[in-house]
Structure formats: C-alpha cells, structure tokens
PDB file of N, CA and C in Angstrom:
ATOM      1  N   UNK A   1      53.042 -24.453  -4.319  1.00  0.00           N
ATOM      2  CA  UNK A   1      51.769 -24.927  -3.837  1.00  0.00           C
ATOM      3  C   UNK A   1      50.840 -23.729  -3.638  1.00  0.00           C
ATOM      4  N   UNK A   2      49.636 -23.878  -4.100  1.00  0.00           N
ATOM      5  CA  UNK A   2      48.365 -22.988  -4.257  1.00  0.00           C
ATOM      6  C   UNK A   2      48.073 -22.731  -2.902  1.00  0.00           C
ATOM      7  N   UNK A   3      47.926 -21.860  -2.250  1.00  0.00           N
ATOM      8  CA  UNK A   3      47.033 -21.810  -0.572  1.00  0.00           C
ATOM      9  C   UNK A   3      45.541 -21.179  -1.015  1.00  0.00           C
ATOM     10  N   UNK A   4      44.766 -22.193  -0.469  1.00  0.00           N
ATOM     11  CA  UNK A   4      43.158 -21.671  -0.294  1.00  0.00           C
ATOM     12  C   UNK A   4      42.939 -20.797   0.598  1.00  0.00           C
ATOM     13  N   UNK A   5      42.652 -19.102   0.760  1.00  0.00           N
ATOM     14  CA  UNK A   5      41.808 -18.145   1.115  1.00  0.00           C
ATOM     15  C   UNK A   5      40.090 -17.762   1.077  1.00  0.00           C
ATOM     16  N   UNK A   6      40.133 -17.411   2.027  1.00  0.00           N
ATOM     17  CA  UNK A   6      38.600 -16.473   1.694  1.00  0.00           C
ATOM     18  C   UNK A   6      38.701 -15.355   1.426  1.00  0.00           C
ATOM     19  N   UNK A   7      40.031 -14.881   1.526  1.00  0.00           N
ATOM     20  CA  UNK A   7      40.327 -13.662   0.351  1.00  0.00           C
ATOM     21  C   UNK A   7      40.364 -13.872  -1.030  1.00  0.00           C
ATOM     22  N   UNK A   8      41.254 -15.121  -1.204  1.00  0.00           N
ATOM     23  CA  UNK A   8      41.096 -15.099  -2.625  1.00  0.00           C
ATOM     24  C   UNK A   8      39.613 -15.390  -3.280  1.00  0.00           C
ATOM     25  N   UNK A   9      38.678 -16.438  -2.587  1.00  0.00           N
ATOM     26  CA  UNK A   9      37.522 -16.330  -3.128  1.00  0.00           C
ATOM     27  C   UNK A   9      36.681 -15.337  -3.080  1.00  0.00           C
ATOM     28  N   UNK A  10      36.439 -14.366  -2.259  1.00  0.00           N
ATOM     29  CA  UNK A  10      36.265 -13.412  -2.017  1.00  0.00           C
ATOM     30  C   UNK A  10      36.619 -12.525  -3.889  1.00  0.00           C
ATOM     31  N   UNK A  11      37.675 -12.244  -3.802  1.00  0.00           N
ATOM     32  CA  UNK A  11      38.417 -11.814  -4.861  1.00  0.00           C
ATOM     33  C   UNK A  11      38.134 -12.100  -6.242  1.00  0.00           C
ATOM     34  N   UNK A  12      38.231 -13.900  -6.588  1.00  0.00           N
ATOM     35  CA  UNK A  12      37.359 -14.406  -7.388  1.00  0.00           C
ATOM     36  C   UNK A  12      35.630 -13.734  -7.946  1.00  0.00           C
ATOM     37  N   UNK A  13      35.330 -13.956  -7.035  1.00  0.00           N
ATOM     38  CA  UNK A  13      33.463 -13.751  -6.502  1.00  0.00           C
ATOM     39  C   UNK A  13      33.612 -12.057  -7.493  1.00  0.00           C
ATOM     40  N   UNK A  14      34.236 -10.980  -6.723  1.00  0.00           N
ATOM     41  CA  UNK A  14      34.255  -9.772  -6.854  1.00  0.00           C
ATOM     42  C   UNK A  14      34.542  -9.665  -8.013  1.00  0.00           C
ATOM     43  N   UNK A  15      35.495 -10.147  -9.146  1.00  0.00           N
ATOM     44  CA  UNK A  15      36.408 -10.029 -10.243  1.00  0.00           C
ATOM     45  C   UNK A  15      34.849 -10.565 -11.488  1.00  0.00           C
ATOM     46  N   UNK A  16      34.461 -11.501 -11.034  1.00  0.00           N
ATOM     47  CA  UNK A  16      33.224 -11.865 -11.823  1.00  0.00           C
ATOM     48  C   UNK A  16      31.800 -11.308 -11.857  1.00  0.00           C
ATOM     49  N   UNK A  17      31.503 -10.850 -10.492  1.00  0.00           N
ATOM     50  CA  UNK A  17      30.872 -10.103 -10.601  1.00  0.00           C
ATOM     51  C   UNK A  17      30.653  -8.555 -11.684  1.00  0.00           C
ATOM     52  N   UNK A  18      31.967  -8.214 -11.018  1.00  0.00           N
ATOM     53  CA  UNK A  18      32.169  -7.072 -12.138  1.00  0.00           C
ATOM     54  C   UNK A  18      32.446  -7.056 -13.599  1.00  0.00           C
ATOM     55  N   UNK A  19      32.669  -8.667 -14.166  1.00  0.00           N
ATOM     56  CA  UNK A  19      32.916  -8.475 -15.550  1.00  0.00           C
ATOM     57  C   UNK A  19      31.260  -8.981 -16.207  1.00  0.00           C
ATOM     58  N   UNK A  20      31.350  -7.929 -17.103  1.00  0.00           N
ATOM     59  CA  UNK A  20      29.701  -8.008 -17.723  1.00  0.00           C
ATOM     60  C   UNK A  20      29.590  -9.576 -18.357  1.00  0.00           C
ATOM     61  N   UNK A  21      30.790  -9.941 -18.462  1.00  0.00           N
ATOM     62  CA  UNK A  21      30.625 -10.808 -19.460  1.00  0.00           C
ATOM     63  C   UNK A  21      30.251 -12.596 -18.354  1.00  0.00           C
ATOM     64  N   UNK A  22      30.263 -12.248 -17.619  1.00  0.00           N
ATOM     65  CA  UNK A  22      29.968 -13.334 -16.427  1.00  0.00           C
ATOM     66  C   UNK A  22      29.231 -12.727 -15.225  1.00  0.00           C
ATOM     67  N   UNK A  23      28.457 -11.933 -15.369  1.00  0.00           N
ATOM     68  CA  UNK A  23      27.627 -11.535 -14.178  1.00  0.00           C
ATOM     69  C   UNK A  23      26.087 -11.901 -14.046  1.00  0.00           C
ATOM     70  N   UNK A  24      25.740 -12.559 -15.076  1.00  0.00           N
ATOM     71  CA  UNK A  24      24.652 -13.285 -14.934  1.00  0.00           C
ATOM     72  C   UNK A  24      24.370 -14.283 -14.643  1.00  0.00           C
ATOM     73  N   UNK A  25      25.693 -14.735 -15.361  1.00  0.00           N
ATOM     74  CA  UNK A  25      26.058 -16.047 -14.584  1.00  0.00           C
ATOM     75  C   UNK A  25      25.766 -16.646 -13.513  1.00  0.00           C
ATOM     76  N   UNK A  26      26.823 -15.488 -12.471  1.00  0.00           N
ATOM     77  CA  UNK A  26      27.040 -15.478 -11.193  1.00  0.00           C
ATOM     78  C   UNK A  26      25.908 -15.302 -10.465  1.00  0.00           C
ATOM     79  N   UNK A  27      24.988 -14.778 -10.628  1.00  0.00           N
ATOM     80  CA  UNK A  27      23.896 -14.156  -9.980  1.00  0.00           C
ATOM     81  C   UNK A  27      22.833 -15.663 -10.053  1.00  0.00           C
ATOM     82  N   UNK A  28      22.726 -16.182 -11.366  1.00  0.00           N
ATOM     83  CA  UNK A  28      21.993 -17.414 -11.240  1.00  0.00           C
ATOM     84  C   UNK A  28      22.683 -18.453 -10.736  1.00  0.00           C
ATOM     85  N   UNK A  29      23.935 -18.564 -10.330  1.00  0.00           N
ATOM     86  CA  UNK A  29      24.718 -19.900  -9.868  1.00  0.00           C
ATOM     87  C   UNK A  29      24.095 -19.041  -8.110  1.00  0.00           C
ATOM     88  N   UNK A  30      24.445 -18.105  -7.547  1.00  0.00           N
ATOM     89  CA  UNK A  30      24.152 -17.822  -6.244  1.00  0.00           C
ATOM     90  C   UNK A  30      22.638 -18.279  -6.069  1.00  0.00           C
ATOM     91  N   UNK A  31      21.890 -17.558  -6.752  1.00  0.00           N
ATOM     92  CA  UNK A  31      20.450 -18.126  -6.417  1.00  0.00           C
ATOM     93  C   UNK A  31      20.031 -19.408  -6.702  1.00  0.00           C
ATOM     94  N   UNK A  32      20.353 -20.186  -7.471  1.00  0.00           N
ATOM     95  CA  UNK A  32      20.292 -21.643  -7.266  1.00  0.00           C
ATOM     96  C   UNK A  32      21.080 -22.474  -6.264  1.00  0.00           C
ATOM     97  N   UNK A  33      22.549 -21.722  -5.694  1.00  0.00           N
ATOM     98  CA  UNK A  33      23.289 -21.806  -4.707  1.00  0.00           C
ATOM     99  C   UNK A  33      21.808 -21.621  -3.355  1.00  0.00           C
ATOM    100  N   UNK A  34      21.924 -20.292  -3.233  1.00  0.00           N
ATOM    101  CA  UNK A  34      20.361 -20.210  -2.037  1.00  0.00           C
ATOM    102  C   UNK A  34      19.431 -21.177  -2.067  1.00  0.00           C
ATOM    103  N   UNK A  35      18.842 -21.707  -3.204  1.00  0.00           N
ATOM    104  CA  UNK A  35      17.371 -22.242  -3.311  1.00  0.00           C
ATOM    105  C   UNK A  35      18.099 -23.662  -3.501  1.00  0.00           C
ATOM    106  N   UNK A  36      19.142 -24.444  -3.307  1.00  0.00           N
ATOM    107  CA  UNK A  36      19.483 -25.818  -3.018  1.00  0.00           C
ATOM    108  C   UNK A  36      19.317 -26.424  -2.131  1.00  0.00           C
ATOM    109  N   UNK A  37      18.687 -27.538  -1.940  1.00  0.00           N
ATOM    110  CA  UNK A  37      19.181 -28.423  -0.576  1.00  0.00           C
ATOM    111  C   UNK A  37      20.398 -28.849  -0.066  1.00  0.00           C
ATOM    112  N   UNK A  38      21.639 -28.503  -1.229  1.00  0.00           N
ATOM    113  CA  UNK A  38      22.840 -28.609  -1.462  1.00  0.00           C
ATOM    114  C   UNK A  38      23.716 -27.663   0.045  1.00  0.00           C
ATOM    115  N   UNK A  39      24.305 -27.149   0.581  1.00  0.00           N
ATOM    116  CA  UNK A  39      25.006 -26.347   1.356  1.00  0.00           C
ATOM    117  C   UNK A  39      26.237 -26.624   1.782  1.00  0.00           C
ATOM    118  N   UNK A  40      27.321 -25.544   2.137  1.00  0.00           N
ATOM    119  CA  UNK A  40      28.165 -26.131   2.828  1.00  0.00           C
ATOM    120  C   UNK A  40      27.887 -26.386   4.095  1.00  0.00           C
ATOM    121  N   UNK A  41      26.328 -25.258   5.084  1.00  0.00           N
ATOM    122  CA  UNK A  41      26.252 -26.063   6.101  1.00  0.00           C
ATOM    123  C   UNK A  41      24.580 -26.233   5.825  1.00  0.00           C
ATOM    124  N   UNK A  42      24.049 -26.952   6.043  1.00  0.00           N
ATOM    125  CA  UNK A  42      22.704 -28.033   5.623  1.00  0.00           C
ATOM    126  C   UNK A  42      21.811 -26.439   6.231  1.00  0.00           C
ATOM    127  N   UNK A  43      20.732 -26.444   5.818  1.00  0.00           N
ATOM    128  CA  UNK A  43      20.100 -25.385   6.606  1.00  0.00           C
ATOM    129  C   UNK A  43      18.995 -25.885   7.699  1.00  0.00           C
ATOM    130  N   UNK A  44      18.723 -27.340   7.722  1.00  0.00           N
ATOM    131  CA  UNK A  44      18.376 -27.759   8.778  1.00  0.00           C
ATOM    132  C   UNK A  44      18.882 -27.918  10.059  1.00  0.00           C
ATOM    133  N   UNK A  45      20.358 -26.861  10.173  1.00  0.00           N
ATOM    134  CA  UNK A  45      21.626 -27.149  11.275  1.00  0.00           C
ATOM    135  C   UNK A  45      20.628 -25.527  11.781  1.00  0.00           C
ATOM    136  N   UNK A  46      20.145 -25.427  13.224  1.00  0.00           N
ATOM    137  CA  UNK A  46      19.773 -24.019  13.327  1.00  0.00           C
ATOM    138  C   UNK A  46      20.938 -23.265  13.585  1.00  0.00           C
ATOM    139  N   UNK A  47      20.521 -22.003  13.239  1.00  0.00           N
ATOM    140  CA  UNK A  47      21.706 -20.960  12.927  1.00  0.00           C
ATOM    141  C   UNK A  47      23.031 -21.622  12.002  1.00  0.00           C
ATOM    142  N   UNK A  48      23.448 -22.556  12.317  1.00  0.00           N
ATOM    143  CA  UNK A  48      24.816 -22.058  11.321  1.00  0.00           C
ATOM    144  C   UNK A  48      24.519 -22.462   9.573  1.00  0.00           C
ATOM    145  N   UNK A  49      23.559 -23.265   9.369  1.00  0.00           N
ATOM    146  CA  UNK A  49      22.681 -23.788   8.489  1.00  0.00           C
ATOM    147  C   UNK A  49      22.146 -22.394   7.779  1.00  0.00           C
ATOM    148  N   UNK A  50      22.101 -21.128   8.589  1.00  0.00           N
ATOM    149  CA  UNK A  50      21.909 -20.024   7.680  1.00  0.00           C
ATOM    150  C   UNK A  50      22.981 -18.872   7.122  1.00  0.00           C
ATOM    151  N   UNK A  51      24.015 -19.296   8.447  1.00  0.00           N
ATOM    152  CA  UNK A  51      25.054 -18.604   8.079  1.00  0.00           C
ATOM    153  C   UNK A  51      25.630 -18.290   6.613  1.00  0.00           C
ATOM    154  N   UNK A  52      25.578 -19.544   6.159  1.00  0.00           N
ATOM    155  CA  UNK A  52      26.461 -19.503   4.568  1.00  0.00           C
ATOM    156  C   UNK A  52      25.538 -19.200   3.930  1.00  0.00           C
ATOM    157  N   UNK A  53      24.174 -19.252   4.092  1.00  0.00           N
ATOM    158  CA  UNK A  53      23.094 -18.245   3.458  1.00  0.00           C
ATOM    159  C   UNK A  53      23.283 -16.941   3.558  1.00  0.00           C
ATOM    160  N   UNK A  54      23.921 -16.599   4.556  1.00  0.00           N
ATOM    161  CA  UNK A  54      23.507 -15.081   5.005  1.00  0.00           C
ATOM    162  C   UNK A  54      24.756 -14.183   4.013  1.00  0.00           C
ATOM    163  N   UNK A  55      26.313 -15.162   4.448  1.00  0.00           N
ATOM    164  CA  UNK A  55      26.947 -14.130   3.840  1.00  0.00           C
ATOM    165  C   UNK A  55      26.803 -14.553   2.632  1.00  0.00           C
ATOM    166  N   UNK A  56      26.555 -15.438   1.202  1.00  0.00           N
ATOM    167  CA  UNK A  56      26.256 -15.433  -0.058  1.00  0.00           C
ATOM    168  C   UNK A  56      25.320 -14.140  -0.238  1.00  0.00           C
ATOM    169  N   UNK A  57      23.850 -14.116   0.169  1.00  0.00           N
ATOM    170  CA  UNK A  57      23.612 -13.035   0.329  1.00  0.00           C
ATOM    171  C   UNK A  57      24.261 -11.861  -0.287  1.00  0.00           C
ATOM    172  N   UNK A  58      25.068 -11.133   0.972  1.00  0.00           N
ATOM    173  CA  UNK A  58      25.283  -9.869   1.325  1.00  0.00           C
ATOM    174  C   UNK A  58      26.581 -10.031   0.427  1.00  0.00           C
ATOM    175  N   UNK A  59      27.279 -11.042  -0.143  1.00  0.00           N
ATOM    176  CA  UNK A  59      28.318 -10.643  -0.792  1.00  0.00           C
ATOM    177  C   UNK A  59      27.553 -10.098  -1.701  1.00  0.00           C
ATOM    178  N   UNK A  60      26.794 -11.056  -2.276  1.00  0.00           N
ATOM    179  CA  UNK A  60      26.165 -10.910  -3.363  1.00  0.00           C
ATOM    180  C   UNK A  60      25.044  -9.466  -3.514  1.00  0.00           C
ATOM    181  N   UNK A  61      25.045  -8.844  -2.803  1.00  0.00           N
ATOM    182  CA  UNK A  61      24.428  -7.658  -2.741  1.00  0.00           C
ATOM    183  C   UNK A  61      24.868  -6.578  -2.761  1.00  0.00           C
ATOM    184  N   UNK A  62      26.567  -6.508  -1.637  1.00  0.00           N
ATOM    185  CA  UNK A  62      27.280  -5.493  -1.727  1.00  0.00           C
ATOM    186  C   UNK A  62      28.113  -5.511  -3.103  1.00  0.00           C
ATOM    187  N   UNK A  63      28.237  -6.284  -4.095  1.00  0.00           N
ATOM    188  CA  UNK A  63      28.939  -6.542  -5.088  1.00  0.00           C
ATOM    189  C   UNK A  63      27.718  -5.818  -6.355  1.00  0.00           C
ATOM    190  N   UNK A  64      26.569  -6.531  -6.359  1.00  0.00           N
ATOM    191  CA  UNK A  64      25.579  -5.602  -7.160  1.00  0.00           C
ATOM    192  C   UNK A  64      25.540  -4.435  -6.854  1.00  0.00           C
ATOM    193  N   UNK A  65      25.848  -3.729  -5.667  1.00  0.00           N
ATOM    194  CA  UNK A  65      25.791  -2.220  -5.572  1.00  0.00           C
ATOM    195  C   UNK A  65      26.717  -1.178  -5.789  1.00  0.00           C
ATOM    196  N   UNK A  66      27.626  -2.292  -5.759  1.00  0.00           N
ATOM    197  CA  UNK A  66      28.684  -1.236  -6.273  1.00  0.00           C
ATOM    198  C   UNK A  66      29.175  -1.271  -7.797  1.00  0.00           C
ATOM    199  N   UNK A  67      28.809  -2.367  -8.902  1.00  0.00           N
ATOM    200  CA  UNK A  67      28.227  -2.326  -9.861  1.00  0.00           C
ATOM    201  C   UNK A  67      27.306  -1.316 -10.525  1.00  0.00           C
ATOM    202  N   UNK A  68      25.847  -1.134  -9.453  1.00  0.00           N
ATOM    203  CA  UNK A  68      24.844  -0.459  -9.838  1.00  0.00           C
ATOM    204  C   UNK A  68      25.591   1.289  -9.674  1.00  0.00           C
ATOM    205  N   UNK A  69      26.673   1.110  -8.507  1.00  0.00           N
ATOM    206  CA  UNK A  69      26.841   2.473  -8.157  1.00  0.00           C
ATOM    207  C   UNK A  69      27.560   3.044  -9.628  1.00  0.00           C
ATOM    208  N   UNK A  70      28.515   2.404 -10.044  1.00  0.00           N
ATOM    209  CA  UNK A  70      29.363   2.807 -11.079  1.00  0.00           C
ATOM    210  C   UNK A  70      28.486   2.877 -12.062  1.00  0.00           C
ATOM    211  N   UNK A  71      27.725   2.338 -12.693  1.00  0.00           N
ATOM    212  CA  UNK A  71      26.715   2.331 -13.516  1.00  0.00           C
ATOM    213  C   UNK A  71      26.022   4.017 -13.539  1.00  0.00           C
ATOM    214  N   UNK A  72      25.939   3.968 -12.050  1.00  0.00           N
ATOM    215  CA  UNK A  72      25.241   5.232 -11.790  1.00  0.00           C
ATOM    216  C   UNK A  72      25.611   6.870 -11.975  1.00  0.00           C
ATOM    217  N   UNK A  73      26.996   6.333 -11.550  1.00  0.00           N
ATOM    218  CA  UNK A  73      28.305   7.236 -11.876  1.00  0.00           C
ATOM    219  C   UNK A  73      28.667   7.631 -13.281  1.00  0.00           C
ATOM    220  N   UNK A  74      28.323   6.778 -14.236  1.00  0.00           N
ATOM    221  CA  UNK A  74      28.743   6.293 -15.354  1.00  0.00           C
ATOM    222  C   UNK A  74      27.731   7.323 -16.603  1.00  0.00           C
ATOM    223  N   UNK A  75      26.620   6.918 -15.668  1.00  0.00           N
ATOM    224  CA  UNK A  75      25.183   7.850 -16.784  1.00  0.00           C
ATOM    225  C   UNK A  75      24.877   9.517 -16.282  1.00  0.00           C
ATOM    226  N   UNK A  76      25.670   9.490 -14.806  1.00  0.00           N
ATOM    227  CA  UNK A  76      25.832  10.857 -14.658  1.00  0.00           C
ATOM    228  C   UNK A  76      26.569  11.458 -15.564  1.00  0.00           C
ATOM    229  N   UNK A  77      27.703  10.850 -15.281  1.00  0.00           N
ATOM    230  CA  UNK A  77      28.776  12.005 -16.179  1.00  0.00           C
ATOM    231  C   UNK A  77      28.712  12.131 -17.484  1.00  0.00           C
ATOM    232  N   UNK A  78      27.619  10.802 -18.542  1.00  0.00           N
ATOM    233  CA  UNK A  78      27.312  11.244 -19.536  1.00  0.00           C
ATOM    234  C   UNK A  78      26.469  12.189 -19.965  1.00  0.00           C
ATOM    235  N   UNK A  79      25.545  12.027 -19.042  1.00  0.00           N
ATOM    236  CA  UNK A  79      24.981  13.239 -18.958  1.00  0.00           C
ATOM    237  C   UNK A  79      24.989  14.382 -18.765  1.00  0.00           C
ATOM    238  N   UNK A  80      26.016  14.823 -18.252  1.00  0.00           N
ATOM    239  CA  UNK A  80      26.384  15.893 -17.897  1.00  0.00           C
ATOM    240  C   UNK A  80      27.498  16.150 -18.650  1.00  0.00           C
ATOM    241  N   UNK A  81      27.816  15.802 -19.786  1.00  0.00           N
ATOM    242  CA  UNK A  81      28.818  15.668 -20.893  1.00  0.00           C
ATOM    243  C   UNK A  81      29.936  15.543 -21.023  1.00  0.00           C
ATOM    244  N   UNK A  82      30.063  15.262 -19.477  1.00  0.00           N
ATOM    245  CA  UNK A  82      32.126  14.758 -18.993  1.00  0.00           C
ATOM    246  C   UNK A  82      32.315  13.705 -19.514  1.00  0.00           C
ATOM    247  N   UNK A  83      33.724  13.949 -20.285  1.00  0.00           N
ATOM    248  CA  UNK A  83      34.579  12.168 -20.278  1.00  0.00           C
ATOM    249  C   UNK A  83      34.411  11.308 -18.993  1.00  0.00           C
ATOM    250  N   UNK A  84      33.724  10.339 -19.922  1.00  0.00           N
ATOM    251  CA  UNK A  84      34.178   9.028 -19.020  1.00  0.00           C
ATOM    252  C   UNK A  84      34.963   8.036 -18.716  1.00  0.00           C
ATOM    253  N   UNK A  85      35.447   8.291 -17.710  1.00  0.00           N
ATOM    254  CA  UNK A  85      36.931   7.942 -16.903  1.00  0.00           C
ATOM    255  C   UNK A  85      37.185   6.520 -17.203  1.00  0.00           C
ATOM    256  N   UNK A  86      38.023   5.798 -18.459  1.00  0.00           N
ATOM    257  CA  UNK A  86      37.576   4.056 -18.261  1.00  0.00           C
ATOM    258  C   UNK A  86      37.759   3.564 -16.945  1.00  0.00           C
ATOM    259  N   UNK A  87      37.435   2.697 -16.870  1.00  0.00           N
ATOM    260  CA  UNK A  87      36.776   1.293 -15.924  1.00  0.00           C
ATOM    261  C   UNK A  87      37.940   0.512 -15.533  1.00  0.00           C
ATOM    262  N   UNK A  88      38.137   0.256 -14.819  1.00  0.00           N
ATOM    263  CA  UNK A  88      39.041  -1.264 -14.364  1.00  0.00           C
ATOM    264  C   UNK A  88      38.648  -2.347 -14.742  1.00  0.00           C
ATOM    265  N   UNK A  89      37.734  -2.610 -15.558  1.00  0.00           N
ATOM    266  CA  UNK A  89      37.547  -3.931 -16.052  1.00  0.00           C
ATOM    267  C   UNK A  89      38.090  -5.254 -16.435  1.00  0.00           C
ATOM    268  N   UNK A  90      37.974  -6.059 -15.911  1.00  0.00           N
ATOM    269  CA  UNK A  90      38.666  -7.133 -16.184  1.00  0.00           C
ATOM    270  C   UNK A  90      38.825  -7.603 -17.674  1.00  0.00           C
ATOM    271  N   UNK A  91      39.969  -8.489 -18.045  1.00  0.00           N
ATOM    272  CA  UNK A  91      39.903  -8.389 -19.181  1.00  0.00           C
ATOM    273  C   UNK A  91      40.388 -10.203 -19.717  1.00  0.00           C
ATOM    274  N   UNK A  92      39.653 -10.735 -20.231  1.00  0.00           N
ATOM    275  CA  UNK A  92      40.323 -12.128 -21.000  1.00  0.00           C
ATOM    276  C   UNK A  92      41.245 -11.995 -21.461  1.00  0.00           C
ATOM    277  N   UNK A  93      42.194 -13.069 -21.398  1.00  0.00           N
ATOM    278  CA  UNK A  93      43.693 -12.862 -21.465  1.00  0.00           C
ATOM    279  C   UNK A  93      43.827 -14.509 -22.073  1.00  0.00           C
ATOM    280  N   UNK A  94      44.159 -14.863 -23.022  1.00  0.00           N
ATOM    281  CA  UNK A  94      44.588 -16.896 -23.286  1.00  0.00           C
ATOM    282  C   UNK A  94      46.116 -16.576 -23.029  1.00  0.00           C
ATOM    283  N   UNK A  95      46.592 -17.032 -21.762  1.00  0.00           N
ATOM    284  CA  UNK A  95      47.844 -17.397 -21.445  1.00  0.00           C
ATOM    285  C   UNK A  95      48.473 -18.405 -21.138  1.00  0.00           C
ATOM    286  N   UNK A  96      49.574 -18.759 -21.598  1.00  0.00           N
ATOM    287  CA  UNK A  96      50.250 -20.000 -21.847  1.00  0.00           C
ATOM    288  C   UNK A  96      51.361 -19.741 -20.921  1.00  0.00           C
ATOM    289  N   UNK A  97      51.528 -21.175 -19.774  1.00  0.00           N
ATOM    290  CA  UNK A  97      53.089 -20.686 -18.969  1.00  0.00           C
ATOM    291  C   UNK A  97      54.277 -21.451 -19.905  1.00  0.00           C
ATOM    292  N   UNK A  98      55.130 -20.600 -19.871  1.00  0.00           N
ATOM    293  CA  UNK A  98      56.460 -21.243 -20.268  1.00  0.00           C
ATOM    294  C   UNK A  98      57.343 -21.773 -18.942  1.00  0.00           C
ATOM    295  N   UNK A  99      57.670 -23.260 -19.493  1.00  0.00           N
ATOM    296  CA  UNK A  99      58.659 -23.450 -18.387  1.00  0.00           C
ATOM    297  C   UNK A  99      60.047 -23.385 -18.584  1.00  0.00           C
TER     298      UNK A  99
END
C-alpha cells in the first residue's frame, strides 16, 4: 500500500520542476492553480484561504531559484572555460514491473 506524504509531493513538485522537459508545464498548472476559484482551502476562508496560496507560491519560487542558480553556475564555468560538471537530471525511463 502507497502512503500519501507532503514529502513525497514535495519531491514530485521538485523532480518536475527541475526537468526541462516539464517545467513549463508546471509553472502554468501553479499559476492557473493561484488564479482559480478552485482551492484546497476556498480563499474566501480568511487566512487559511491564503495559506495554500502562500506555500504554492514559495515552493514555487524556491524551486525556480535554484534552477536559475544552477543555470547560473552553469554559464559561469563556461565561461570561464571549466568542464561542466553533469547535472542530476532526471531522466525518462518506460518501465515495466515484472511479477
């Protein structure tokens, strides 16, 4: 049996963020996530109605920055004509379970 975390979504969130190949994605599902009348808590609830605004947000911000940071990291050292160190990047995988 699967157990639901906010680590693992957390984890999820982070893993997509960082793959180029779904990060635009993500960024327009959050901001249409923000700009919904949709919520997990209504935003007409005061305060907690912003809560799940607040941390979408800041995930979503501290996750672009550390993106932008590596990025940043990334055009230094080309520039400065060092190998660049590969990436942890996530990677598509089609896997099949055997039972």
């Amino acid at each position: 049996m699967t157990t639901f975390s906010l680590e693992s979504v957390y984890g999820w969130y982070r893993n997509l963020v960082a793959n180029p190949k779904y990060r635009w994605w993500v960024i327009a599902g959050t901001m249409l996530y923000l700009f919904s009348p949709f919520d997990i808590a209504p935003d007409f609830i005061p305060f907690i109605g912003q809560i799940d605004d607040a941390i979408v947000v800041t995930l979503l911000a501290t996750e672009l920055a550390q993106v932008l940071k590596e990025r940043s990291n990334t055009f230094k050292q080309n520039k400065a004509g060092q190998p660049v160190a590969e990436s942890a990047a996530p990677v598509d995988v089609q896997a099949v379970e055997i039972n």
